[in-house]
Protein backbone atom coordinates (compact mmCIF):
# COMPACT_ATOMS: atom_id res chain seq x y z
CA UNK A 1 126.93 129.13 144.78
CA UNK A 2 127.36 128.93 148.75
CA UNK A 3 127.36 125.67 149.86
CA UNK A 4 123.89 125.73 151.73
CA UNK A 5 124.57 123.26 154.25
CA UNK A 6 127.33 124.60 156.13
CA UNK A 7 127.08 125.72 159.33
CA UNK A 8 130.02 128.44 159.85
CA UNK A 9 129.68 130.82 162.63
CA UNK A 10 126.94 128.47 164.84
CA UNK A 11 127.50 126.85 168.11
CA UNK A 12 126.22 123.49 168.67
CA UNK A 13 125.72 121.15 171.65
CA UNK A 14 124.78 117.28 170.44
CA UNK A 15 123.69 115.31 173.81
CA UNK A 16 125.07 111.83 173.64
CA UNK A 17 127.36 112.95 170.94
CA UNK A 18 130.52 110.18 172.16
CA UNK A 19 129.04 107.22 169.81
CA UNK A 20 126.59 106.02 167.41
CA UNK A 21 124.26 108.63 166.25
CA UNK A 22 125.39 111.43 167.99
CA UNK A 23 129.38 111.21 167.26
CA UNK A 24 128.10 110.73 163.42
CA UNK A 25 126.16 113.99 163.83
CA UNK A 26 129.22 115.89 165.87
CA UNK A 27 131.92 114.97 162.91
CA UNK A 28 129.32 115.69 160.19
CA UNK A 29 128.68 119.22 162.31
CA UNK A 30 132.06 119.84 162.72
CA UNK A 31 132.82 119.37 159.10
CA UNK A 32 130.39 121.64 158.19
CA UNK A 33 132.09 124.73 160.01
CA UNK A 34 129.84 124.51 163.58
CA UNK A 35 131.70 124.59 167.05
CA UNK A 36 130.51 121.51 168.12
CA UNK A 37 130.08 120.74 171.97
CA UNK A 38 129.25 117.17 173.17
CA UNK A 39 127.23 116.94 176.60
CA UNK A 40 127.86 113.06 177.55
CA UNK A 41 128.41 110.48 180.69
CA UNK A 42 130.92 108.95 178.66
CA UNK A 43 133.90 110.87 177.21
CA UNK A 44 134.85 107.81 175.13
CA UNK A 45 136.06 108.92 171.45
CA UNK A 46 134.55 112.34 172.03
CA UNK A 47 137.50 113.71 170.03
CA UNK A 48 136.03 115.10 167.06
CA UNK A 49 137.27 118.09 164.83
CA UNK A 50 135.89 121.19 166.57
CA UNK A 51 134.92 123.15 163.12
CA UNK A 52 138.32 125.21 163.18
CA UNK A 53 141.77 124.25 161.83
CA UNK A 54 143.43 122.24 164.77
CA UNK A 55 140.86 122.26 167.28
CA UNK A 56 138.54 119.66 168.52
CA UNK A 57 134.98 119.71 169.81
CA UNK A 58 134.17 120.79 173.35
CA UNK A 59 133.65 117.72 175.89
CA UNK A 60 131.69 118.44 178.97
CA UNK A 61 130.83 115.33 181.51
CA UNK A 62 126.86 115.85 181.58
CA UNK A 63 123.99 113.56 182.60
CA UNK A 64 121.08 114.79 180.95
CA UNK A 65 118.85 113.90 184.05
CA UNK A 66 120.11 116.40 186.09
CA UNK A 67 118.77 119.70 185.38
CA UNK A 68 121.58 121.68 187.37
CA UNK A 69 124.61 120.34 185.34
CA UNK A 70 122.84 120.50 182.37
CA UNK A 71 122.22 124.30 182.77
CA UNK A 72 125.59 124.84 184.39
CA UNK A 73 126.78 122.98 181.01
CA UNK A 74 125.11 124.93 178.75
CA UNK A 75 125.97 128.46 180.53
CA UNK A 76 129.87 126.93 180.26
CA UNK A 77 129.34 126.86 176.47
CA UNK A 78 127.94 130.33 176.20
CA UNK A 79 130.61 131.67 177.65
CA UNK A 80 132.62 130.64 175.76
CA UNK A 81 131.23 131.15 172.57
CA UNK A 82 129.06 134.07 173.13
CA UNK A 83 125.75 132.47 171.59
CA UNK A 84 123.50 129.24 171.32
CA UNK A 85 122.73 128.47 167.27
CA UNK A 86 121.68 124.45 167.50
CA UNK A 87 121.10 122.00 170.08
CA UNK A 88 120.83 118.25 169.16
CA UNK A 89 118.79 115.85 171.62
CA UNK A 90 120.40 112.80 171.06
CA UNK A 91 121.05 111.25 174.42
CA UNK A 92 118.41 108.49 174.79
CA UNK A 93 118.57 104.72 176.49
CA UNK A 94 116.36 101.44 175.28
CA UNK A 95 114.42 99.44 177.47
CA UNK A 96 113.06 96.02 175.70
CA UNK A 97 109.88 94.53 177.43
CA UNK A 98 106.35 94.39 177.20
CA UNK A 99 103.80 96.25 179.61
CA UNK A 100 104.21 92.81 182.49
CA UNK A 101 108.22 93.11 181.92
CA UNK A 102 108.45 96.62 182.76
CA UNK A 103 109.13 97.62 186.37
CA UNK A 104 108.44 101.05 187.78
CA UNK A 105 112.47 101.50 188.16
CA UNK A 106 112.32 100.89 184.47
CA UNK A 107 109.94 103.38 183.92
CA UNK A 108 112.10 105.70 185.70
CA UNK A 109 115.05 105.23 184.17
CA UNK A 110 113.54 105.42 180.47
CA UNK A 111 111.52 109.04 181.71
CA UNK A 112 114.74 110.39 183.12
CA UNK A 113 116.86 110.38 180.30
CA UNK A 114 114.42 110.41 177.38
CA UNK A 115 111.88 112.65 178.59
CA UNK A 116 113.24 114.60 181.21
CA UNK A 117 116.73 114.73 179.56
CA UNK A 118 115.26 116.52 176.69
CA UNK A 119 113.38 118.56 178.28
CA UNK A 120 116.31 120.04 180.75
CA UNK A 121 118.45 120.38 177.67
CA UNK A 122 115.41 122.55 175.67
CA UNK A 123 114.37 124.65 179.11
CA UNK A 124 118.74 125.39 179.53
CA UNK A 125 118.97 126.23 175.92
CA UNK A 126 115.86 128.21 175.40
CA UNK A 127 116.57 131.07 177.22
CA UNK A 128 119.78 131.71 175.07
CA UNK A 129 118.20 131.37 171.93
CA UNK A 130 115.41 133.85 172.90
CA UNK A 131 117.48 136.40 174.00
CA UNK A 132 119.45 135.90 169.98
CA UNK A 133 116.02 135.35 169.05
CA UNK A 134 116.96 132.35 166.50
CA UNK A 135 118.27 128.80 166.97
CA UNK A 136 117.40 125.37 166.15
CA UNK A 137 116.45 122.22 168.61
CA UNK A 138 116.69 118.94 166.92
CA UNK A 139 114.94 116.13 168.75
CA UNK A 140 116.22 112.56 168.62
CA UNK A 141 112.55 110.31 168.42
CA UNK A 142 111.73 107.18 166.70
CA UNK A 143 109.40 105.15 164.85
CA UNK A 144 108.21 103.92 168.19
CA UNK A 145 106.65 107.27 168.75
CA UNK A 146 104.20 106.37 166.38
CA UNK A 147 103.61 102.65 165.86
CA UNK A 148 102.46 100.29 168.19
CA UNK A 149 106.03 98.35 168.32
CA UNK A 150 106.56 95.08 170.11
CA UNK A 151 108.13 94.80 173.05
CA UNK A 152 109.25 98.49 173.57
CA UNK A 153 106.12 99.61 175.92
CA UNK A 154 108.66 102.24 178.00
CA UNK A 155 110.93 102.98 174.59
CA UNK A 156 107.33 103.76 172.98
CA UNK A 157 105.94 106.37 175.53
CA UNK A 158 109.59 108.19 176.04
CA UNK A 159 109.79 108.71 172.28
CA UNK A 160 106.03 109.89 172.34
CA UNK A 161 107.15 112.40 174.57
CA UNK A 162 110.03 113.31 172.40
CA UNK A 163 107.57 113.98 169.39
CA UNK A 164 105.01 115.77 171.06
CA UNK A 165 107.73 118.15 173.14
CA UNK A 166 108.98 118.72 169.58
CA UNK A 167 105.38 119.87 168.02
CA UNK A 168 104.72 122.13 170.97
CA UNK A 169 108.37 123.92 171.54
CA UNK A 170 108.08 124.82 167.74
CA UNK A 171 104.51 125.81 168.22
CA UNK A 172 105.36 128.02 171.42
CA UNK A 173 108.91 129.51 170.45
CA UNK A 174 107.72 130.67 166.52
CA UNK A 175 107.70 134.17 167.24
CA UNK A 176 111.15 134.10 168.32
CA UNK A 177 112.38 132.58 165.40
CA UNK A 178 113.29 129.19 166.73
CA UNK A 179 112.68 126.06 164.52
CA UNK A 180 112.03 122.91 166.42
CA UNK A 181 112.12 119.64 164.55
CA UNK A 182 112.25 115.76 165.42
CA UNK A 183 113.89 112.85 163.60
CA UNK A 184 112.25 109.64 163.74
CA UNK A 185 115.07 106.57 162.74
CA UNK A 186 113.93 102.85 162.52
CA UNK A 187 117.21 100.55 163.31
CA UNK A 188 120.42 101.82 162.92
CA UNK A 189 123.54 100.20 163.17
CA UNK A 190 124.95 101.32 166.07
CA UNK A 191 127.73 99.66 168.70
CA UNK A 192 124.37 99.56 170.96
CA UNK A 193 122.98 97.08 168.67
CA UNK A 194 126.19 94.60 168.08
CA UNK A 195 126.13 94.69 171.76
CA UNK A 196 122.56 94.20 171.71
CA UNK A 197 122.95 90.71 169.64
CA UNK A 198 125.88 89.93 171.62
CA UNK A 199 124.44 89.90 174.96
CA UNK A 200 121.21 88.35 173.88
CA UNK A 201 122.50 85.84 171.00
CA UNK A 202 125.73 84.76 171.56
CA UNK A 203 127.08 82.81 169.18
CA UNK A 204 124.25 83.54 166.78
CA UNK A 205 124.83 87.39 166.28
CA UNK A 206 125.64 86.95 162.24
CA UNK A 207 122.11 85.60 162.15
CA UNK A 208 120.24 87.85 163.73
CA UNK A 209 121.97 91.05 162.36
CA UNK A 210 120.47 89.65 159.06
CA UNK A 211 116.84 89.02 160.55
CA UNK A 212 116.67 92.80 162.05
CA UNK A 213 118.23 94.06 158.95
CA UNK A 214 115.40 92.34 156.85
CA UNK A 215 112.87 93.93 159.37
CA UNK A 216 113.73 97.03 157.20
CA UNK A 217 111.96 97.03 153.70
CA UNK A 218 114.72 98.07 152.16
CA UNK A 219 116.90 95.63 153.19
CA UNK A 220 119.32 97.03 155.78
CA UNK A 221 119.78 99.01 158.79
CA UNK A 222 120.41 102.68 158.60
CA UNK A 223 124.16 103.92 159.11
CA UNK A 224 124.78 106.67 161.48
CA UNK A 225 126.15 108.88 158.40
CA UNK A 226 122.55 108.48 156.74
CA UNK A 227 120.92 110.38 159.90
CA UNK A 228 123.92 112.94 160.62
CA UNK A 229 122.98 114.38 156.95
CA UNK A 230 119.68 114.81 157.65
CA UNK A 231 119.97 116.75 160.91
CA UNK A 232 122.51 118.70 159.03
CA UNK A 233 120.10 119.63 156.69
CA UNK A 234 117.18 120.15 159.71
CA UNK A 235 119.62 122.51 160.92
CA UNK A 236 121.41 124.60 158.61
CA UNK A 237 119.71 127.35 156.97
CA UNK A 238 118.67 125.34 154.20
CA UNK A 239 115.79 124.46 156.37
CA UNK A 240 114.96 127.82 157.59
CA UNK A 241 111.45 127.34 156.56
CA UNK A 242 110.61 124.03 157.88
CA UNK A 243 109.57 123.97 161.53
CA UNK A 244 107.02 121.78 164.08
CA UNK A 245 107.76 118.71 161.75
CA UNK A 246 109.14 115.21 162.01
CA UNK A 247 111.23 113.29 159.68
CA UNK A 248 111.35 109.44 159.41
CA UNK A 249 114.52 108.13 158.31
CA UNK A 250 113.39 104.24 158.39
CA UNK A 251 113.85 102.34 155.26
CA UNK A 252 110.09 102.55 154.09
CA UNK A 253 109.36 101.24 157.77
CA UNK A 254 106.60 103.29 158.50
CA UNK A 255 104.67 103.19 155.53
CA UNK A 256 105.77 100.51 153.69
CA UNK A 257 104.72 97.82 156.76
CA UNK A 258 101.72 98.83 158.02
């Protein structure tokens, strides 16, 4: 039998896709036959295997924010390719503070690349998928989109948005056969968060890696890997009948602490 979770023959742009999350997604993508593109500020190991013998992905200096290089962006990858199969929103920033600790430049920042990043990469990417009436958006939210979490008042409402952009693009888009989905990850381990614990604990990182890994009911923080397979599955065929839906990859966070 076919492997079902390859993705030969589909185009894919993954925002953020340099580290972390999103270059574990690319390589994963990559590997599974797509022709991976990677809309990021930072071009840092961006290298990744492009989905054909010898050829790496496509690297195209984007900030999410600004709607006229993202569309200029994703019209550069259409040309090239010819079509639009699966777009990844994984470009996102944190923000730790509660309600008095966040300043309206905060608030800003967090709803121009969260909310307004996502949205500019959906509204460029729509249009291409309509006219090959299928594709796939993939939406990058986060258990803070539905618990009350401490100390993440701006990180909460961005990845509300996410969630609830997610619901309503699949909702809107069904009769043209595009499946919009969101993941929802509790903490990863991601170079964000050893320079998280670096900045914040110095001396004490060790520790604390262990406390916020314990915060996890199973034990651990998520690997990058762990989420990469699931949006592989959320967007190979394999999924082709699961749409306007949201996926927690958290450990048991969810359920298992409240």
């Amino acid at each position: 039998m076919d492997n079902p979770f390859h993705l030969r023959n589909k185009t894919a742009v993954i925002t953020g896709g340099s580290s972390g999350i999103g270059a574990a997604i690319a390589q994963l993508f990559a590997e599974a036959g797509a022709q991976v593109f990677i809309f990021d500020v930072n071009p840092k190991k961006a290298a990744q295997p492009g989905g054909r013998p010898g050829q790496e992905a496509g690297f195209l200096a984007v900030d999410v924010s600004r709607q006229e290089e993202v569309i200029q962006a994703m019209s550069e990858v259409t040309g090239q390719t010819g079509r639009l199969d699966i777009l990844v929103n994984n470009a996102g920033i944190a923000q730790v503070g509660a309600l008095e600790d966040t300043t309206e430049a905060d608030i800003d920042r967090l709803f121009a690349v969260n909310v307004k990043g996502v949205y500019n990469c959906m509204y460029a990417a729509v249009k291409y998928m309509k006219n090959q009436r299928s594709g796939v958006i993939l939406n990058m939210a986060s258990v803070a989109s539905e618990l009350g979490l401490p100390q993440r008042f701006a990180y909460s409402m961005s990845k509300a948005a996410v969630l609830n952009m997610s619901y309503t693009v699949a909702r809107d888009y069904l009769e043209y056969n595009i499946r919009c989905n969101s993941i929802s990850p509790a903490r990863i381990h991601t170079p964000f968060v050893d320079g998280f614990l670096a900045k914040n604990y110095p001396g004490r990182e060790a520790q604390m890696f262990e406390q916020l890994s314990k915060t996890q009911p199973v034990g651990r923080m998520g690997k990058p890997e762990e989420v990469a397979c699931l949006a592989l599955y959320l967007c190979s065929d394999a999924a082709a009948f699961i749409t306007g839906a949201n996926f927690p990859i958290d450990g048991g966070f969810i359920k298992l602490n409240t």
